[in-house]
Protein backbone atom coordinates (compact mmCIF):
# COMPACT_ATOMS: atom_id res chain seq x y z
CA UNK A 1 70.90 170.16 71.84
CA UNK A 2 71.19 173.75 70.76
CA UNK A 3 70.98 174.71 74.77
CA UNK A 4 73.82 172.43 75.40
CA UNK A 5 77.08 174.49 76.76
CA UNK A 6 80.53 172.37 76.30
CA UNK A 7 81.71 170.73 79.67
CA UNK A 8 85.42 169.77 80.65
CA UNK A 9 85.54 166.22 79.80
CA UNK A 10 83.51 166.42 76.67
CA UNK A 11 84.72 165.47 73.41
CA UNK A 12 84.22 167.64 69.99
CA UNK A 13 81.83 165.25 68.91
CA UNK A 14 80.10 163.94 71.59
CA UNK A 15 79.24 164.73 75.06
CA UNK A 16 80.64 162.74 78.32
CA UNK A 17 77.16 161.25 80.08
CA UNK A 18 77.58 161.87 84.09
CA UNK A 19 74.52 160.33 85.44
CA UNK A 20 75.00 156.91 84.27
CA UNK A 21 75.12 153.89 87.21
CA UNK A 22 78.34 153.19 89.15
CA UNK A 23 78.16 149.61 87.38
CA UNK A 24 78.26 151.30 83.62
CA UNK A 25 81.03 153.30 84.35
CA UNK A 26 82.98 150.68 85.28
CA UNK A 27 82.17 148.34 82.21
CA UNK A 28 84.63 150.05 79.71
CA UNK A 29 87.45 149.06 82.48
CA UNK A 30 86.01 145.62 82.28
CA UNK A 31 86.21 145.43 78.38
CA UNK A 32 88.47 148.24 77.71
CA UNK A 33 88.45 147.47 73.64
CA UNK A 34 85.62 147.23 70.72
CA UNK A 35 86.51 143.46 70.13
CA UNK A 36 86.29 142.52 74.20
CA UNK A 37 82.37 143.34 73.72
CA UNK A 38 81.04 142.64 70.30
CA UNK A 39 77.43 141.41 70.17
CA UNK A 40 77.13 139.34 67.26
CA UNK A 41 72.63 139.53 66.13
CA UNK A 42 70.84 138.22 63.09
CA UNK A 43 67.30 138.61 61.73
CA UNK A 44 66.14 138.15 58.66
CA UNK A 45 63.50 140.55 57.58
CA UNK A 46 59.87 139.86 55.30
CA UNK A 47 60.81 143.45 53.03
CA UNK A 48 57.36 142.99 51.23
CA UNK A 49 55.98 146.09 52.38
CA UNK A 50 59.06 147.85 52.15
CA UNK A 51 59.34 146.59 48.26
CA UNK A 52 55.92 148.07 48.26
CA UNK A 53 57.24 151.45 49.29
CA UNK A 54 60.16 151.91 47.94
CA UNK A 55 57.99 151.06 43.99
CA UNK A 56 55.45 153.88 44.82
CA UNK A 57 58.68 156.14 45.53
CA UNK A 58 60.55 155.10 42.31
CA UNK A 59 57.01 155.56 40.65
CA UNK A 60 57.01 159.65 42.22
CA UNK A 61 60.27 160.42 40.99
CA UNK A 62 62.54 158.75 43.41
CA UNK A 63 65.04 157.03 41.19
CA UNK A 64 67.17 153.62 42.21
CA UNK A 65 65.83 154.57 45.90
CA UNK A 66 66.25 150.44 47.67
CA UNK A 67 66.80 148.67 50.72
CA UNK A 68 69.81 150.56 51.39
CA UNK A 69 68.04 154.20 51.54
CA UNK A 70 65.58 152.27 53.61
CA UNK A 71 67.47 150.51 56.48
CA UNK A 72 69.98 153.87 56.99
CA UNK A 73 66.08 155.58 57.20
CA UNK A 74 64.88 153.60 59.83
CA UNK A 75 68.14 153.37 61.97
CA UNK A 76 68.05 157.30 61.95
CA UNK A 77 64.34 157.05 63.08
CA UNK A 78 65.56 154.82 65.59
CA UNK A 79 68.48 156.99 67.00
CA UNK A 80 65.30 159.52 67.16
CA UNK A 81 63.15 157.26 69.77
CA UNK A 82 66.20 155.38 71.55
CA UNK A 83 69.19 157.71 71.63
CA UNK A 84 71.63 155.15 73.65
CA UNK A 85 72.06 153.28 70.03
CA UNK A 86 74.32 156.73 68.61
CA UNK A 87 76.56 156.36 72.18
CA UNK A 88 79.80 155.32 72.20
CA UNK A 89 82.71 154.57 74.58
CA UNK A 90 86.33 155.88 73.98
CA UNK A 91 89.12 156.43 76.74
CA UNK A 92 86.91 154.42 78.81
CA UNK A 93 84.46 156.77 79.41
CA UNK A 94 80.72 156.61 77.87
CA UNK A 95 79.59 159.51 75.35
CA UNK A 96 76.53 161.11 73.65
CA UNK A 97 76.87 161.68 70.09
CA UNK A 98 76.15 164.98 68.67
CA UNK A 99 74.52 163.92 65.40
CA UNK A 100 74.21 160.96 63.42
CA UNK A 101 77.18 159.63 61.21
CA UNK A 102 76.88 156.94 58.99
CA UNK A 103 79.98 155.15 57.08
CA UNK A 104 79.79 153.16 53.87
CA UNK A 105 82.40 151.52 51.77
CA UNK A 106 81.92 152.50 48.15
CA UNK A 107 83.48 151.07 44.75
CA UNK A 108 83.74 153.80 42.25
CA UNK A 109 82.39 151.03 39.86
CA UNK A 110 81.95 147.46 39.88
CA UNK A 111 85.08 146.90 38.28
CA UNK A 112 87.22 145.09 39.85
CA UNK A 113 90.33 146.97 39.68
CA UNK A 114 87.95 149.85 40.65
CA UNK A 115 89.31 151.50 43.15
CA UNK A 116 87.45 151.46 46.49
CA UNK A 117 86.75 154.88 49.27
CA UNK A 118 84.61 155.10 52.53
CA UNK A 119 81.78 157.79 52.81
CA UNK A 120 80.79 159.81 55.66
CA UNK A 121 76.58 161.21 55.63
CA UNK A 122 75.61 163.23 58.14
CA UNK A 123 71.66 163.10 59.17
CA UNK A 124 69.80 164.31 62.11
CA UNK A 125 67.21 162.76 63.89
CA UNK A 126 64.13 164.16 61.99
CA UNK A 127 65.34 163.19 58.81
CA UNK A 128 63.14 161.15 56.42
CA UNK A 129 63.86 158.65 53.82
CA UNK A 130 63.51 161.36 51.56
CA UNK A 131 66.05 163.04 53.06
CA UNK A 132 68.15 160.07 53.47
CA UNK A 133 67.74 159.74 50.29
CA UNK A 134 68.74 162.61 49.03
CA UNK A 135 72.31 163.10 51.34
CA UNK A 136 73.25 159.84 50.62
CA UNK A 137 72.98 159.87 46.76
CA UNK A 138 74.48 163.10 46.53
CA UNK A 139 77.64 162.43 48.20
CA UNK A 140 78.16 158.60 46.66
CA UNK A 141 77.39 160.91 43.17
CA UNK A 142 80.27 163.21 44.00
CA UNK A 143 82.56 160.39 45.40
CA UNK A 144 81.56 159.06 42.09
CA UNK A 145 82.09 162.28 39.46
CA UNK A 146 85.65 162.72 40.83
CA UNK A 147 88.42 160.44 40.50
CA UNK A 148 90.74 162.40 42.61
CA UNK A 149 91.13 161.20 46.78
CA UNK A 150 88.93 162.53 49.05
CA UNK A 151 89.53 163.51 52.91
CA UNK A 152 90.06 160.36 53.91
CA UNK A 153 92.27 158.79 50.99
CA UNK A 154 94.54 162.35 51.19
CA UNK A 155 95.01 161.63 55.10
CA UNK A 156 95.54 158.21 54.50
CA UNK A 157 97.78 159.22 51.34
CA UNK A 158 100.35 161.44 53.46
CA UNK A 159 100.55 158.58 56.21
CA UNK A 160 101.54 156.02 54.06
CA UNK A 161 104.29 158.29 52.99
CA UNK A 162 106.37 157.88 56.24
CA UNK A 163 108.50 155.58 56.73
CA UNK A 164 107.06 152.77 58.94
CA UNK A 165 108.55 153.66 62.82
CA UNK A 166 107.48 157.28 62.16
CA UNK A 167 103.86 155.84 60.66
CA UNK A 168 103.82 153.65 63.96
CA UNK A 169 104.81 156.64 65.86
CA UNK A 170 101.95 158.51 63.95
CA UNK A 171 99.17 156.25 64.63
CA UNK A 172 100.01 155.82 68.51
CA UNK A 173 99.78 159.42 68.27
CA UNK A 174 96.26 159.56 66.99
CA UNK A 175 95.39 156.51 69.28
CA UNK A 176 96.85 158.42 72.35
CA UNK A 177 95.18 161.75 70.93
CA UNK A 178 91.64 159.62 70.18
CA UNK A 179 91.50 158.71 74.21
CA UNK A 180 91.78 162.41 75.41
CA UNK A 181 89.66 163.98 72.94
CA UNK A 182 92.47 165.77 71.38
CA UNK A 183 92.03 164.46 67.32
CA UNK A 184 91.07 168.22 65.79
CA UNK A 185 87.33 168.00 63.84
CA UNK A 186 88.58 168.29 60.17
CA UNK A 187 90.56 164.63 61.31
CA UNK A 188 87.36 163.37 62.63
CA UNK A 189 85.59 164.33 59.61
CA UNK A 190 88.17 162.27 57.16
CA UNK A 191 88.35 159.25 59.59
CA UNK A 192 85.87 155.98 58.82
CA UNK A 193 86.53 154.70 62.46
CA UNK A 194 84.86 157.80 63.85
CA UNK A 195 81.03 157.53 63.53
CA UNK A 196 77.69 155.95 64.50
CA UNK A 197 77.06 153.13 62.16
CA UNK A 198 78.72 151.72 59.78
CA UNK A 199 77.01 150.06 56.66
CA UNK A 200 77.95 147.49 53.91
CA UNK A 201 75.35 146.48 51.29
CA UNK A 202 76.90 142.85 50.46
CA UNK A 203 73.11 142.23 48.40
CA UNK A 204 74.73 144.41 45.47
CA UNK A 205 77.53 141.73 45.02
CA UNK A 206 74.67 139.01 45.14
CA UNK A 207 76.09 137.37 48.25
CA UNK A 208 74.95 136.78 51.83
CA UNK A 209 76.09 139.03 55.10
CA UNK A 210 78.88 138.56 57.02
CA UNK A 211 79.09 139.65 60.80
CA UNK A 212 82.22 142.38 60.37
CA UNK A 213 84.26 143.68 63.45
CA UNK A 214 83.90 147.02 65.02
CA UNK A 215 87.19 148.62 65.00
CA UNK A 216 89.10 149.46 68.13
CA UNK A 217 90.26 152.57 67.18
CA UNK A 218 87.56 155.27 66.80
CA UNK A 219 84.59 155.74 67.96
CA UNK A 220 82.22 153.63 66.19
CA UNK A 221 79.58 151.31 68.14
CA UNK A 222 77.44 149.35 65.21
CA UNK A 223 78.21 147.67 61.94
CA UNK A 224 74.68 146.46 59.86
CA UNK A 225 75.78 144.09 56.95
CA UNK A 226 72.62 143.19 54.91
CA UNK A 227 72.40 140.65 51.74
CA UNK A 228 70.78 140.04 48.42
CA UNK A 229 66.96 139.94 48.97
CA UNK A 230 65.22 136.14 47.98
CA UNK A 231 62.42 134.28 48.19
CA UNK A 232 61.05 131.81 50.70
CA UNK A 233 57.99 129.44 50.73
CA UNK A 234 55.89 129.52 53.47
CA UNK A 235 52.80 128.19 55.18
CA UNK A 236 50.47 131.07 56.46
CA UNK A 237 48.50 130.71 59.24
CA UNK A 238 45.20 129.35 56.89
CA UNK A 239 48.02 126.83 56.18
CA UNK A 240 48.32 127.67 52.79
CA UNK A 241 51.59 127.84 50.77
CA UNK A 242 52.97 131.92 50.59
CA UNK A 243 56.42 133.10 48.31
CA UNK A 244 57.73 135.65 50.60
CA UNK A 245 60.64 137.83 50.77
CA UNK A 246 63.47 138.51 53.01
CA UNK A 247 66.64 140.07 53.18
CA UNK A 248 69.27 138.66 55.94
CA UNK A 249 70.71 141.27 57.71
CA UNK A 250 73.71 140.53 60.47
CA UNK A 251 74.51 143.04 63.11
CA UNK A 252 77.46 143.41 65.44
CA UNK A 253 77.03 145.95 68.26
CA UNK A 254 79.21 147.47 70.92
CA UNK A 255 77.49 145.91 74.20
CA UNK A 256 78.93 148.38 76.84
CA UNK A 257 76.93 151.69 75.67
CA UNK A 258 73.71 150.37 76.68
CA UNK A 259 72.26 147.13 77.69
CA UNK A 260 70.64 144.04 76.18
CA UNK A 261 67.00 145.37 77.09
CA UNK A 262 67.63 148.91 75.60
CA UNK A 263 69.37 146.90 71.89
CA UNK A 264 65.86 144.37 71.97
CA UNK A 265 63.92 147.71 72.07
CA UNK A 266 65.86 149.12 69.14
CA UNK A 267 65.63 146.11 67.24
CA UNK A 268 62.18 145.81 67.86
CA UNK A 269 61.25 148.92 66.85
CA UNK A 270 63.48 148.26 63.84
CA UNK A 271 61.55 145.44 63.00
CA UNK A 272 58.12 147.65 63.01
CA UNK A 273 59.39 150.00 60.29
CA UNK A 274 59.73 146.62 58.18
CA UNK A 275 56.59 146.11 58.60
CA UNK A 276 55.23 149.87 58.55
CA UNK A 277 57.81 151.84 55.98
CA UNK A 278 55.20 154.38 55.29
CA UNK A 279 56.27 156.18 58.46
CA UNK A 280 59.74 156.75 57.51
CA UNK A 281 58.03 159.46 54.72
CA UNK A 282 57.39 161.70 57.23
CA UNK A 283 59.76 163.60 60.22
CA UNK A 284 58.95 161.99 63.61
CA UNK A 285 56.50 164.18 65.92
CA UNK A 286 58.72 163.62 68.76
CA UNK A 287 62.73 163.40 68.95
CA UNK A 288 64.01 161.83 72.52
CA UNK A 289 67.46 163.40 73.62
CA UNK A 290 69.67 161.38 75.81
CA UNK A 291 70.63 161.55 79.35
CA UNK A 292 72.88 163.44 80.70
């Protein structure tokens, strides 16, 4: 992307895609919000290789990496074979994302008056788990260390000060400045709504996933919950009895950035890193760009 020059009708963090079909430009006219066309999937996945992994990492030095680290690893290594996943549609018009955003709702501890913030990591497509690994724990460690706001509690903070027409008056502001492109980058930066996944580990509160809504407002196109891992018996194909282990995960997806063939590819391939983690150790030989 380095080569890329900035085009009228791109947006500061994404680019517009021109040589998509007649048909897909019309979709977002179609199903001009988030919640007109949510696909709702669920799999659940066998993580005993991944278990496997992720011991023989914790065993090297790679302390409390989990499932987490793991399935933000593999949708980055995704993103890096099948770019359409990290599009997204705002001011019905289809986009490229520049990099890879992922959003995660954070309890400063498990308390539960603890107070709650969102987190922003930024990864790029050759990343590893290692490297996942390492961006994500250092920002949920400094989200952690300080009990101040951050970006997005202080913006949040200074909106809730006004009184509620001008705070209605704000946000159709943002929403009217969010379909042109206009919302400056430090805004995009602070806002949870702008991004390319976002991510809720409901395992760590021992309870099952939910499928959770995509937002209207912003930009992002996927939401993975995932729950507490458990253990089923099962017959193998000698017929004998097997405990196994699976986490549920339930994913909602924004249908008009690509189509139902591209998301079964995705998953797919998704699926394969469950069953080949070791992969996920090392950057990709190849990263795919998308169209333009």
């Amino acid at each position: 992307m380095d080569h890329y020059k900035h085009r009228f009708g791109d947006r500061n963090e994404g680019r517009l895609i021109r040589s998509l079909p007649a048909f897909n430009k019309f979709i977002p006219y179609i199903m001009p919000t988030r919640n007109d066309a949510l696909n709702f999937y669920e799999e659940s996945f066998d993580v005993a290789a991944v278990d496997r992994e992720l011991r023989k990492l914790r065993v090297q030095g790679y302390k409390g990496i989990g499932i987490l680290h793991f399935l933000i690893a593999a949708y980055v290594r995704g993103v890096s074979m099948l770019p359409g996943i990290n599009r997204f549609v705002v001011g019905r018009r289809i986009f490229a994302r520049h990099g890879i955003e992922v959003v995660m709702t954070v309890k400063r501890t498990l308390a539960l008056e603890a107070t709650e913030t969102t987190i922003k990591v930024k990864f790029a497509p050759t990343d590893t788990i290692l490297d996942v690994y390492r961006k994500f724990n250092e920002k949920i460690d400094e989200i952690k260390a300080d009990d101040g706001n951050n970006n997005t509690e202080d913006v949040a903070e200074v909106l809730c000060k006004f009184p509620r027409f001008l705070l209605r008056f704000a946000l159709t502001v943002l929403r009217v400045g969010d379909y042109f492109g206009w919302i400056p980058p430090a805004l995009l930066d602070a806002s949870p709504f702008h991004g390319s996944l976002v991510i809720t580990d409901l395992g760590s509160l021992r309870i099952g996933p939910v499928y959770h809504h995509i937002y209207n407002f912003g930009t992002v196109p996927v939401f993975i919950a995932f729950g507490a891992k458990y253990h089923k018996y099962e017959l193998d194909r000698h017929g004998e009895m097997q405990d196994r282990k699976y986490i549920d995960c339930k994913i909602v997806m924004d249908e008009r950035t690509v189509d139902g063939h591209y998301y079964a590819q995705f998953l797919q391939a998704y699926r394969y890193m469950f069953q080949h983690p070791e992969i996920l150790e090392t950057s990709p030989t190849r990263v795919v760009e998308d169209i333009y």
